[in-house]
PDB file of N, CA and C in Angstrom:
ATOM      1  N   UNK A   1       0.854  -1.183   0.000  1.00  0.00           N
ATOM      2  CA  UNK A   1       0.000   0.000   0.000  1.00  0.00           C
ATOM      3  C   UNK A   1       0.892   1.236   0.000  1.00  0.00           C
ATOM      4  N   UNK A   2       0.325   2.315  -0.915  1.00  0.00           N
ATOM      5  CA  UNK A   2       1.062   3.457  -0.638  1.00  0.00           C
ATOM      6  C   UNK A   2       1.493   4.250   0.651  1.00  0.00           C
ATOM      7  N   UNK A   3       2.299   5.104   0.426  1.00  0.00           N
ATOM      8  CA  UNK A   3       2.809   5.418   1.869  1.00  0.00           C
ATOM      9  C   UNK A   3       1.175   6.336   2.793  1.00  0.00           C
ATOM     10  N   UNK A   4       0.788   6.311   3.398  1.00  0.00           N
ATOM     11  CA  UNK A   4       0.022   7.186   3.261  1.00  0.00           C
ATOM     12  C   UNK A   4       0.236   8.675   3.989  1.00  0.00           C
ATOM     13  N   UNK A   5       1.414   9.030   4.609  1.00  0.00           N
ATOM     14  CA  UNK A   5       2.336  10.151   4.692  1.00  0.00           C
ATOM     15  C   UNK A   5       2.052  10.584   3.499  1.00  0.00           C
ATOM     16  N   UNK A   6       2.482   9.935   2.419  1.00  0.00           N
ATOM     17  CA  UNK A   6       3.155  10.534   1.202  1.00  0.00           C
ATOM     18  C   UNK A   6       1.671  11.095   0.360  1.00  0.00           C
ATOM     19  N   UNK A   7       0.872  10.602   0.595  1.00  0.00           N
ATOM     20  CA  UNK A   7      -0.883  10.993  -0.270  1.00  0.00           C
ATOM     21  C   UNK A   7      -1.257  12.033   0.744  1.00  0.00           C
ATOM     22  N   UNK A   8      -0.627  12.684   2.032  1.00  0.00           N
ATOM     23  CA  UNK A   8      -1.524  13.617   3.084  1.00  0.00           C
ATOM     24  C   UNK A   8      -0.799  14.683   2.103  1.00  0.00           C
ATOM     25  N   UNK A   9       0.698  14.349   2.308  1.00  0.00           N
ATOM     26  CA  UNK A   9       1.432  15.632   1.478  1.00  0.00           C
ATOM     27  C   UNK A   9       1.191  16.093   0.220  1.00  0.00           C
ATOM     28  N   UNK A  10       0.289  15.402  -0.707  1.00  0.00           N
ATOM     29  CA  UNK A  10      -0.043  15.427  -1.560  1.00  0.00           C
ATOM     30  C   UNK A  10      -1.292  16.346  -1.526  1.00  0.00           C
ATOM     31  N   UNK A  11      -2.069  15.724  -0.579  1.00  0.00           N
ATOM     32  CA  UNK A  11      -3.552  16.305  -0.526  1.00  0.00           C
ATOM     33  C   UNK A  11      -3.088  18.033   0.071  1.00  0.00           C
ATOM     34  N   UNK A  12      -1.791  18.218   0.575  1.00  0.00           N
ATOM     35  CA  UNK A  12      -1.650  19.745   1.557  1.00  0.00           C
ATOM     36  C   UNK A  12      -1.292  20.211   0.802  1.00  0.00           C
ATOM     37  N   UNK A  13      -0.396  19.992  -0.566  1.00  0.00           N
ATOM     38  CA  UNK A  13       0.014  20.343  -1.989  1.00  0.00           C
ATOM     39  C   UNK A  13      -0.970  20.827  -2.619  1.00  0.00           C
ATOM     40  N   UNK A  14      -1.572  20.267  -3.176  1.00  0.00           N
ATOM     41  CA  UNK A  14      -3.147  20.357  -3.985  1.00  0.00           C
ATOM     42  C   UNK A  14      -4.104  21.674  -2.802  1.00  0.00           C
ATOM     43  N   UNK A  15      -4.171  21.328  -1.618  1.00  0.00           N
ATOM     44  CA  UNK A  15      -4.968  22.362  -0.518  1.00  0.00           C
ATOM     45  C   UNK A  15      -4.232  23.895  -0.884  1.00  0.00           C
ATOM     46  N   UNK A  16      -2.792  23.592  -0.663  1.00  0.00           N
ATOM     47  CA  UNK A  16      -1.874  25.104  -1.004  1.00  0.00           C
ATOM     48  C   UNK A  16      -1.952  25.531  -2.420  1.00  0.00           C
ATOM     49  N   UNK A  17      -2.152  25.173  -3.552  1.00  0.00           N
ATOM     50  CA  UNK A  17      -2.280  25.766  -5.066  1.00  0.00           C
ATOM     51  C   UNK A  17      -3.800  25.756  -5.104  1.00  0.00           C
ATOM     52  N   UNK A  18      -4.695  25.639  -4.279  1.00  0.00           N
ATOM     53  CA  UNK A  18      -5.641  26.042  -4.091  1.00  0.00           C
ATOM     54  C   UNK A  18      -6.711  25.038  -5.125  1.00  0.00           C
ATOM     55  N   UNK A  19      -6.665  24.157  -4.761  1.00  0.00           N
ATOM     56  CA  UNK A  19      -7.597  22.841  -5.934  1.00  0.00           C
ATOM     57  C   UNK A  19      -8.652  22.314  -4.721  1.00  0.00           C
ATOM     58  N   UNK A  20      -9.423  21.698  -5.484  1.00  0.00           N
ATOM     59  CA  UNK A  20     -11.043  21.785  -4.777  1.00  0.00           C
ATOM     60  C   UNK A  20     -10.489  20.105  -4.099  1.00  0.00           C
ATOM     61  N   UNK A  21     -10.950  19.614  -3.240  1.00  0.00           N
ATOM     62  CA  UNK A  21     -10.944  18.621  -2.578  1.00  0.00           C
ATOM     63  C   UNK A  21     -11.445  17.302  -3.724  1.00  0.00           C
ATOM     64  N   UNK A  22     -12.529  17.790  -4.489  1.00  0.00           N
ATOM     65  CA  UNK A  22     -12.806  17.219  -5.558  1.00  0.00           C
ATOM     66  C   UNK A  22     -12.035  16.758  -6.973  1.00  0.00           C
ATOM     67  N   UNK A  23     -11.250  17.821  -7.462  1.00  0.00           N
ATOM     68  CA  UNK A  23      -9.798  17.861  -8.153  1.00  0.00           C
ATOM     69  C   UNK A  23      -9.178  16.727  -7.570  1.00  0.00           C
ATOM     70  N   UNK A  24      -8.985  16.987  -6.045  1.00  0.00           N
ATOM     71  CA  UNK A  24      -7.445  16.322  -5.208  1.00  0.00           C
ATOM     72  C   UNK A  24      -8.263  14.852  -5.562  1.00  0.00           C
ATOM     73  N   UNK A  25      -9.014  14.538  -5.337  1.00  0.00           N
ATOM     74  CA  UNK A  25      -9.495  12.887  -5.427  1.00  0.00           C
ATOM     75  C   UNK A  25      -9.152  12.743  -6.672  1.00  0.00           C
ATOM     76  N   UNK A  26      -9.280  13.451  -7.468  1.00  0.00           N
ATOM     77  CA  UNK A  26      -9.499  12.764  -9.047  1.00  0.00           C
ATOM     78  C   UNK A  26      -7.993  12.500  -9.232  1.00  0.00           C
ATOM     79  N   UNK A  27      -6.833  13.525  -9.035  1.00  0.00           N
ATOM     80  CA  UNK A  27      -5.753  13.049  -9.049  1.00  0.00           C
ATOM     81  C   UNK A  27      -5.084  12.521  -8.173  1.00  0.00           C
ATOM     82  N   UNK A  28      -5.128  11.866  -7.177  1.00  0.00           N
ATOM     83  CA  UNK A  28      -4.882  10.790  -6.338  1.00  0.00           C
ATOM     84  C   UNK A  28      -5.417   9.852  -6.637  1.00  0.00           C
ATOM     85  N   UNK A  29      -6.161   9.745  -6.971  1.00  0.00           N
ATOM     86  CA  UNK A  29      -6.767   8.354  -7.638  1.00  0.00           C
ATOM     87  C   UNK A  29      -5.758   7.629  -9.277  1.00  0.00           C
ATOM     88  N   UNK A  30      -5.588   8.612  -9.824  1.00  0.00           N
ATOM     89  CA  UNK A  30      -4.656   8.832 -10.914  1.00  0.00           C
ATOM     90  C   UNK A  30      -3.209   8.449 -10.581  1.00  0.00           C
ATOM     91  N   UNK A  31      -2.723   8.739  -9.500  1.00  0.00           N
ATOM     92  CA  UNK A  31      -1.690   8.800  -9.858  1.00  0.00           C
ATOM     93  C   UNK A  31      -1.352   7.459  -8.545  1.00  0.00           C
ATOM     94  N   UNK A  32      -1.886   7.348  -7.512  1.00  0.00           N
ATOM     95  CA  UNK A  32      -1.914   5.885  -6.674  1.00  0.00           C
ATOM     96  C   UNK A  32      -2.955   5.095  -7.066  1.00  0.00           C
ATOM     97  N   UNK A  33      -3.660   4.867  -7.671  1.00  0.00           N
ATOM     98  CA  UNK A  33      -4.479   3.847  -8.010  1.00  0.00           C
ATOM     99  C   UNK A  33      -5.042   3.563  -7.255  1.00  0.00           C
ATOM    100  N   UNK A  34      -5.552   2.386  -7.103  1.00  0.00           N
ATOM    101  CA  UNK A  34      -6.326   1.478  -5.874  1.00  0.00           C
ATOM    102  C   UNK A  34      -6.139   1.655  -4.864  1.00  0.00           C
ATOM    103  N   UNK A  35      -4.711   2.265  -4.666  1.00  0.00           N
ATOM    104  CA  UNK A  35      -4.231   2.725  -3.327  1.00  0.00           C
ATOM    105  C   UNK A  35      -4.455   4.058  -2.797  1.00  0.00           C
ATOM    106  N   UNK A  36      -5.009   4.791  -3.497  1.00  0.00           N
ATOM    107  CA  UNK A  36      -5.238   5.954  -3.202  1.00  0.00           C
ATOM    108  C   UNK A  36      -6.808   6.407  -1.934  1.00  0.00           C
ATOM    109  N   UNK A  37      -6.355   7.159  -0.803  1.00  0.00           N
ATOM    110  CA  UNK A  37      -6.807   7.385  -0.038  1.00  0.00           C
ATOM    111  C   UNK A  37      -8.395   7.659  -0.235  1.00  0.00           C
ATOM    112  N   UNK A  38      -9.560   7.173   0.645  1.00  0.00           N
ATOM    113  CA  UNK A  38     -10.593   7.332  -0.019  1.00  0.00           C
ATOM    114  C   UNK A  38     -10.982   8.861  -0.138  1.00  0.00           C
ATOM    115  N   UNK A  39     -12.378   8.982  -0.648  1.00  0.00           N
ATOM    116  CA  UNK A  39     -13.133  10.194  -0.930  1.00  0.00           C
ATOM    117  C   UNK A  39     -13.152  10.854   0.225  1.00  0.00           C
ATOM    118  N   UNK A  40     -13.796  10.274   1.385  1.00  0.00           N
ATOM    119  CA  UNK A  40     -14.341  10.753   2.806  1.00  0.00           C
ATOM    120  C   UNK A  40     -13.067  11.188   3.614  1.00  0.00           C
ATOM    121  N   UNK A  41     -11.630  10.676   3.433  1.00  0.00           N
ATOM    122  CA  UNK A  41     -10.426  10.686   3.718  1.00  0.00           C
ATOM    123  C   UNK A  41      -9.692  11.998   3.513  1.00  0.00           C
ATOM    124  N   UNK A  42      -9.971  12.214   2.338  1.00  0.00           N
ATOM    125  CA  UNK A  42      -9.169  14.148   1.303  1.00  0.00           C
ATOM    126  C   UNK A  42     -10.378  14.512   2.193  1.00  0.00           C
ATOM    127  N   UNK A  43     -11.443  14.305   1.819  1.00  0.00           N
ATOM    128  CA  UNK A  43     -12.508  15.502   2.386  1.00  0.00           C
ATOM    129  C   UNK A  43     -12.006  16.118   4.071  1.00  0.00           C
ATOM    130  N   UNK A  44     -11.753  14.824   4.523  1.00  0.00           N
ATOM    131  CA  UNK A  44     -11.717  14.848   5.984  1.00  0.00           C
ATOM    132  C   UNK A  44      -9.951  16.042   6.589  1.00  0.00           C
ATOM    133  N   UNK A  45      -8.913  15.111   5.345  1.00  0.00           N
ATOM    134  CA  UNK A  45      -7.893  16.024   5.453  1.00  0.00           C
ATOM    135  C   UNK A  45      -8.044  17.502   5.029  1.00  0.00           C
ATOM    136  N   UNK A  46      -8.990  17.647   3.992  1.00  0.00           N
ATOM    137  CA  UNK A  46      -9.339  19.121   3.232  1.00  0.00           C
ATOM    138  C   UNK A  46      -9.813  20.146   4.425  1.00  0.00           C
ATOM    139  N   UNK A  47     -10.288  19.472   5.648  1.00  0.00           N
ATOM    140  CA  UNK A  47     -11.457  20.119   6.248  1.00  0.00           C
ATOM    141  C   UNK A  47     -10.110  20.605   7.156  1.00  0.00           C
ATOM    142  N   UNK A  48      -9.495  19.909   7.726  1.00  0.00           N
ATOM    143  CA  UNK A  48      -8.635  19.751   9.119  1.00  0.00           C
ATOM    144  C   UNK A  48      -7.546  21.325   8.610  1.00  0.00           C
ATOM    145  N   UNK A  49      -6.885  21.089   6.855  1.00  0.00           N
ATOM    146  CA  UNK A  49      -6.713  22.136   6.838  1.00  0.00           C
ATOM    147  C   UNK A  49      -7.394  23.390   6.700  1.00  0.00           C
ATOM    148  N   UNK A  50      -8.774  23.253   6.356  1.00  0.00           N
ATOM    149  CA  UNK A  50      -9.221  24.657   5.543  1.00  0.00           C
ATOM    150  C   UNK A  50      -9.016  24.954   7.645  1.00  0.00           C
ATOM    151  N   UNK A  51      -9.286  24.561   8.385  1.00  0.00           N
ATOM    152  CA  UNK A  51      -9.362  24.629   9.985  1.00  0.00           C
ATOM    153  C   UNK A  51      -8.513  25.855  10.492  1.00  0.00           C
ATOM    154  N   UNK A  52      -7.190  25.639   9.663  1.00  0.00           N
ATOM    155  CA  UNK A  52      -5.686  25.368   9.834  1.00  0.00           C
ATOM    156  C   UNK A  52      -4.711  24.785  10.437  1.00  0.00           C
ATOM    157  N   UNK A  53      -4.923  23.840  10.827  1.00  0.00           N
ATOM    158  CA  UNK A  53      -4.336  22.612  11.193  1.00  0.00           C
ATOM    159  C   UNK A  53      -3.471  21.868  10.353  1.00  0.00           C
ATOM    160  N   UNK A  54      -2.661  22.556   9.733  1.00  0.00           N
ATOM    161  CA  UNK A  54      -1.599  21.954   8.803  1.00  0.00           C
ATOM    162  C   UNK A  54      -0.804  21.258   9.157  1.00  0.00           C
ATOM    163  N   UNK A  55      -0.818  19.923  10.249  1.00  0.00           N
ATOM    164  CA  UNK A  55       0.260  19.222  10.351  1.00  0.00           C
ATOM    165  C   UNK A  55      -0.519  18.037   9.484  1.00  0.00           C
ATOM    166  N   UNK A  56       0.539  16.819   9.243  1.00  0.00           N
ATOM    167  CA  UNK A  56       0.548  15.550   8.353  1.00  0.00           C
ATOM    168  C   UNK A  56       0.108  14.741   9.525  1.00  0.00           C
ATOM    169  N   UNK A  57       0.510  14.840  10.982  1.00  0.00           N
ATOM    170  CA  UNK A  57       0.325  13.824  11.547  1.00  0.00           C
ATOM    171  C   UNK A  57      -1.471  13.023  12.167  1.00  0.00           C
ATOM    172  N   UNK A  58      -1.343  11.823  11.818  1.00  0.00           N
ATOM    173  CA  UNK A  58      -3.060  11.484  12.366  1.00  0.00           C
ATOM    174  C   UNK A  58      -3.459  12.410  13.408  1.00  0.00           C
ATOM    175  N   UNK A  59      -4.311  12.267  13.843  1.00  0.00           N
ATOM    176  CA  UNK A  59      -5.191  13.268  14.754  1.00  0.00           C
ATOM    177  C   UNK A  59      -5.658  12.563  15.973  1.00  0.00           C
ATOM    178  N   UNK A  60      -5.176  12.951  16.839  1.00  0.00           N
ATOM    179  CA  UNK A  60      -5.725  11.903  18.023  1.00  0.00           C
ATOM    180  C   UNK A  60      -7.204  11.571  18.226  1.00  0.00           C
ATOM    181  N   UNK A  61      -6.761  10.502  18.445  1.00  0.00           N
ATOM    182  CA  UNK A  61      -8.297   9.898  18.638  1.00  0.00           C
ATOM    183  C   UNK A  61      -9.544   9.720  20.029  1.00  0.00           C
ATOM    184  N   UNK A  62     -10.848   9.179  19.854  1.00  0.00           N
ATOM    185  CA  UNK A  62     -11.429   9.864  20.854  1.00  0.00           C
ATOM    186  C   UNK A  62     -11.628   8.067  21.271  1.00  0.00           C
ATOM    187  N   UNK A  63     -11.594   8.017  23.118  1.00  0.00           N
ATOM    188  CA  UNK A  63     -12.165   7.090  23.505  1.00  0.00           C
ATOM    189  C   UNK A  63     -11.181   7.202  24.265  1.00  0.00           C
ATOM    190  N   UNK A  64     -11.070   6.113  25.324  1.00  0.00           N
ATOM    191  CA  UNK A  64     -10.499   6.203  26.511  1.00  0.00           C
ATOM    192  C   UNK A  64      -8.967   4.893  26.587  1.00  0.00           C
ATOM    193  N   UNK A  65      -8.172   5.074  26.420  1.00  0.00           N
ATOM    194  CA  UNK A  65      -6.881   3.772  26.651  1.00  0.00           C
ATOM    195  C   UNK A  65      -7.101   3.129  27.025  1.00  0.00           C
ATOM    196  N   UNK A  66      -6.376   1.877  27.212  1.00  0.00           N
ATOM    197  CA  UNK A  66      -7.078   1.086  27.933  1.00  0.00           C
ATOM    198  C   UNK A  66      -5.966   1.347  28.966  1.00  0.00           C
ATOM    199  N   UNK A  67      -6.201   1.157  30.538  1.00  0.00           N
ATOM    200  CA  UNK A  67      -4.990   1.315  31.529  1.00  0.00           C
ATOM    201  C   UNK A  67      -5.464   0.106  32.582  1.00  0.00           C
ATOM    202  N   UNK A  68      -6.276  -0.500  32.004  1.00  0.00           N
ATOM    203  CA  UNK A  68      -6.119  -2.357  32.634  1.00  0.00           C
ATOM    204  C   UNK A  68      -4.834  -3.418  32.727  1.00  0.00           C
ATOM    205  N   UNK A  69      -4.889  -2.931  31.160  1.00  0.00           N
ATOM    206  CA  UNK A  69      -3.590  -3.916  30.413  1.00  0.00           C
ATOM    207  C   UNK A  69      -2.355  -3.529  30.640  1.00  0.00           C
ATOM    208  N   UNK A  70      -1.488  -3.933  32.028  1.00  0.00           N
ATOM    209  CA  UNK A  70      -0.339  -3.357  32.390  1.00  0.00           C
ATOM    210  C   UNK A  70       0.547  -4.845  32.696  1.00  0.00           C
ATOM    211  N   UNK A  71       1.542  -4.552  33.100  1.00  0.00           N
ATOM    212  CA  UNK A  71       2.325  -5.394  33.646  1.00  0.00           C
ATOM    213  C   UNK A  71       2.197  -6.028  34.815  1.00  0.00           C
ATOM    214  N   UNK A  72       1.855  -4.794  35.745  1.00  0.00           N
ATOM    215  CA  UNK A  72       0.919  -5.414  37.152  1.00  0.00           C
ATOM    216  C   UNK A  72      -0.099  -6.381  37.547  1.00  0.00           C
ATOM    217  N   UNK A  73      -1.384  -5.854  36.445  1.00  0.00           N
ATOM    218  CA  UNK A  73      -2.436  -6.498  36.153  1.00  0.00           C
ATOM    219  C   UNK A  73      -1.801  -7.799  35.715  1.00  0.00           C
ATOM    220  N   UNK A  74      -1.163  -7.846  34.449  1.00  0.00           N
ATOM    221  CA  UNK A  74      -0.833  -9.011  33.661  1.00  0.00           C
ATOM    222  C   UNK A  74      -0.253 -10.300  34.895  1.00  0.00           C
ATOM    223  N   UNK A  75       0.403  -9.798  35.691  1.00  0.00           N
ATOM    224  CA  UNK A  75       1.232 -10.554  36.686  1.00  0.00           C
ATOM    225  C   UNK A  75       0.150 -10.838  38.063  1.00  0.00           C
ATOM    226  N   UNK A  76      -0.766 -10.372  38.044  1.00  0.00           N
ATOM    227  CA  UNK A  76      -1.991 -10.325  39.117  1.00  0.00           C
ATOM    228  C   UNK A  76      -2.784 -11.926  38.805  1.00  0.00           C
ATOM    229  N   UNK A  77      -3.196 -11.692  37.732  1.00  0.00           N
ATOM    230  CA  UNK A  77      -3.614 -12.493  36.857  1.00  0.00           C
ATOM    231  C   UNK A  77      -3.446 -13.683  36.706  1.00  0.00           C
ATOM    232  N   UNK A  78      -1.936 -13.590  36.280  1.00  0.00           N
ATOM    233  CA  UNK A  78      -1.163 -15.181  35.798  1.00  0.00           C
ATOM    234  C   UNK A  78      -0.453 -15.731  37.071  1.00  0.00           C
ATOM    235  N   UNK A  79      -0.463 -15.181  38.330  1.00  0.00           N
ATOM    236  CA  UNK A  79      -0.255 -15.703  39.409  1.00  0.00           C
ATOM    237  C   UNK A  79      -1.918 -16.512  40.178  1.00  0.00           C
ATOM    238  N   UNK A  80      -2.992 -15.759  39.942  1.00  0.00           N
ATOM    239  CA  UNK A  80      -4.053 -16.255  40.508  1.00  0.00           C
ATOM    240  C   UNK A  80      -4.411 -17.194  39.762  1.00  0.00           C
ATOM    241  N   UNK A  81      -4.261 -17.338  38.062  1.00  0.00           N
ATOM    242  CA  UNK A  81      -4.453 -18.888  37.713  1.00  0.00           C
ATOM    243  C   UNK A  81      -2.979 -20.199  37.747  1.00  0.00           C
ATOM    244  N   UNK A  82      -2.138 -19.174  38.270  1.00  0.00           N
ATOM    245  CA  UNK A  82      -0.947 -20.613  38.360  1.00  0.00           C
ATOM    246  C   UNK A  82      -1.159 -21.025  39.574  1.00  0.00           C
ATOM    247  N   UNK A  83      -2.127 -20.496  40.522  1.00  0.00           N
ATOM    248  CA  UNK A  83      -2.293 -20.861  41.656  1.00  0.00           C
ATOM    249  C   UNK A  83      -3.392 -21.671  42.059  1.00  0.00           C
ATOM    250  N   UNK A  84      -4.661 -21.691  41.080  1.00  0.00           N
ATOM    251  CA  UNK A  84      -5.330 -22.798  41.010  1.00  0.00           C
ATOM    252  C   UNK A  84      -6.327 -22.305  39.595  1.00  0.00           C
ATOM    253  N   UNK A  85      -5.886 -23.408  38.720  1.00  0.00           N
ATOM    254  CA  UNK A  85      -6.181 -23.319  37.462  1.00  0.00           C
ATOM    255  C   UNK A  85      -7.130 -23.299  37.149  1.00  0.00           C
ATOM    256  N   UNK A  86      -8.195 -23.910  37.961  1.00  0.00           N
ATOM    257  CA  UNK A  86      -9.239 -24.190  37.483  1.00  0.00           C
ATOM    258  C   UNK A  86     -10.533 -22.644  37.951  1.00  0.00           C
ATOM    259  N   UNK A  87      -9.722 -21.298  38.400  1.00  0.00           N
ATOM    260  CA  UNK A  87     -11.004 -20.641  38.317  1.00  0.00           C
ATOM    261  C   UNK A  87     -11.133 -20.419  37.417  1.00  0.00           C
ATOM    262  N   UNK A  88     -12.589 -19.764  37.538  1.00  0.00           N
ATOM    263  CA  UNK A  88     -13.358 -19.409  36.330  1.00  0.00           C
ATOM    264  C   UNK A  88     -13.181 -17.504  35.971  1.00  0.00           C
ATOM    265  N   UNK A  89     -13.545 -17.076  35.143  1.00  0.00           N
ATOM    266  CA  UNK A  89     -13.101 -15.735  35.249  1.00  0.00           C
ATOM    267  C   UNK A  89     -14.070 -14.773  35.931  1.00  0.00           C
ATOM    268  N   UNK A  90     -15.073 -15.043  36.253  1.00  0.00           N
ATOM    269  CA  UNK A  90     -15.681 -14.318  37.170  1.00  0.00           C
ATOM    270  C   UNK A  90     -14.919 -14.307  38.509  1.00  0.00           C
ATOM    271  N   UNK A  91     -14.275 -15.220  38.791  1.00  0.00           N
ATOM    272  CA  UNK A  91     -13.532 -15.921  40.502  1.00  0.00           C
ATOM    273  C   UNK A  91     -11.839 -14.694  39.799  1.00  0.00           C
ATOM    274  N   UNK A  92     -11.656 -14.913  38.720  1.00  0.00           N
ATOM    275  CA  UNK A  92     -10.767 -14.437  38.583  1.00  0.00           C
ATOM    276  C   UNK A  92     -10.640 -12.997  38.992  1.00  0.00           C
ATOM    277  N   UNK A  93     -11.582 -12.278  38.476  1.00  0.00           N
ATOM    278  CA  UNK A  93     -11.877 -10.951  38.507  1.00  0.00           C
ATOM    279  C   UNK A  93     -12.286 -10.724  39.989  1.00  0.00           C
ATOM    280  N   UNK A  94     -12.996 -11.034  40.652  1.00  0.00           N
ATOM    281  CA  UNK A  94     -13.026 -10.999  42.321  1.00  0.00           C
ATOM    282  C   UNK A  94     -12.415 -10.733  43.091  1.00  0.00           C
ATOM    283  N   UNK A  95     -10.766 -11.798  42.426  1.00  0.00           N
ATOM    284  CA  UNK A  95      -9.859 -11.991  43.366  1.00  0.00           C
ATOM    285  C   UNK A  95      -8.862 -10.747  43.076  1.00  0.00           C
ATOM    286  N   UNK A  96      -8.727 -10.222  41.906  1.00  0.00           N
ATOM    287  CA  UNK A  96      -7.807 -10.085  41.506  1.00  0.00           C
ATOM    288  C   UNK A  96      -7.847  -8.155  41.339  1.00  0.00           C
ATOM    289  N   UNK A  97      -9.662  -7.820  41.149  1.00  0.00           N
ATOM    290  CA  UNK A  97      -9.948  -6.491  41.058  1.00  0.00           C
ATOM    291  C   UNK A  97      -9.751  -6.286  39.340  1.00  0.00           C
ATOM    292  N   UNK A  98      -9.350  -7.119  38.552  1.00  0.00           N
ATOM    293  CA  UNK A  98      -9.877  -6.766  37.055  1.00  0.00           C
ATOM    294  C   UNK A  98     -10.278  -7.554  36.205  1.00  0.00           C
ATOM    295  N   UNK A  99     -11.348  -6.118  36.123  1.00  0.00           N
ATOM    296  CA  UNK A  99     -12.628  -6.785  35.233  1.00  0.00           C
ATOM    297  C   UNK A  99     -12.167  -7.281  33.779  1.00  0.00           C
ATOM    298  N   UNK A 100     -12.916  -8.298  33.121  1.00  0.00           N
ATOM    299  CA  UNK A 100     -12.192  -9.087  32.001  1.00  0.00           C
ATOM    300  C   UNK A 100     -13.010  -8.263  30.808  1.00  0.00           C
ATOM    301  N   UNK A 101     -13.222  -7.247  31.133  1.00  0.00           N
ATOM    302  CA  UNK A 101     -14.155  -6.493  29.933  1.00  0.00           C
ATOM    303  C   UNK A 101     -12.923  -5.223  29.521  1.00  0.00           C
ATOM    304  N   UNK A 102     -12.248  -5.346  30.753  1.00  0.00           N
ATOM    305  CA  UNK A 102     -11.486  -4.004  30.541  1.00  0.00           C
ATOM    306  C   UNK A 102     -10.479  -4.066  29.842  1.00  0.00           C
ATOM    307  N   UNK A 103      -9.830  -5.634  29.620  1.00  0.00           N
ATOM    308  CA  UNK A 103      -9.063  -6.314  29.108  1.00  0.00           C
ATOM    309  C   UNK A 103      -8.920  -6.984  27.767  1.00  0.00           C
ATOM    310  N   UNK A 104     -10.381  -6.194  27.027  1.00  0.00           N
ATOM    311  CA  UNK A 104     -10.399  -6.881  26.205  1.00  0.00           C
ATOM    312  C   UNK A 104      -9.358  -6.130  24.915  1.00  0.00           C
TER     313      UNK A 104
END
């Protein structure tokens, strides 16, 4: 797959000589093929700059980390089933304070 660094810089190229978001698809499509970033994608980069938000880099995203999945936890865990194998994960989570949803 194309770089897709290399199609943002493209799309901020095309944004700076001043070409319609519509243009930028037609020649990205042209010139990466199949690989070329979708429609909803330029639109989405078109928007971030008309904003002015001219960096290349993704855009952070919304939702919460996960901060279950640690080393602590991990070792919480694999000690309460080396210690008797046979709980179940509800017994697990009881003992242990994490929930197996958080973990997923």
């Amino acid at each position: 797959m194309a770089d897709l660094k290399e199609q943002r810089v493209c799309i901020k190229f095309c944004f700076l000589l001043g070409k319609t978001a519509t243009e930028t698809v037609t020649m990205l499509r042209e010139a990466f093929k199949e690989e070329a970033l979708s429609q909803a994608r330029v639109y989405e980069w078109f928007s971030w700059f008309k904003s002015g938000d001219m960096s290349l880099e993704d855009q952070p995203q919304s939702g919460r980390p996960s901060t279950s999945r640690n080393d602590e936890n991990i070792q919480k865990i694999r000690d309460a089933i080396m210690f008797d194998h046979r709980r179940t994960v509800s017994e697990l989570e009881a003992l242990t304070g994490v929930s197996w949803s958080s973990c997923q």
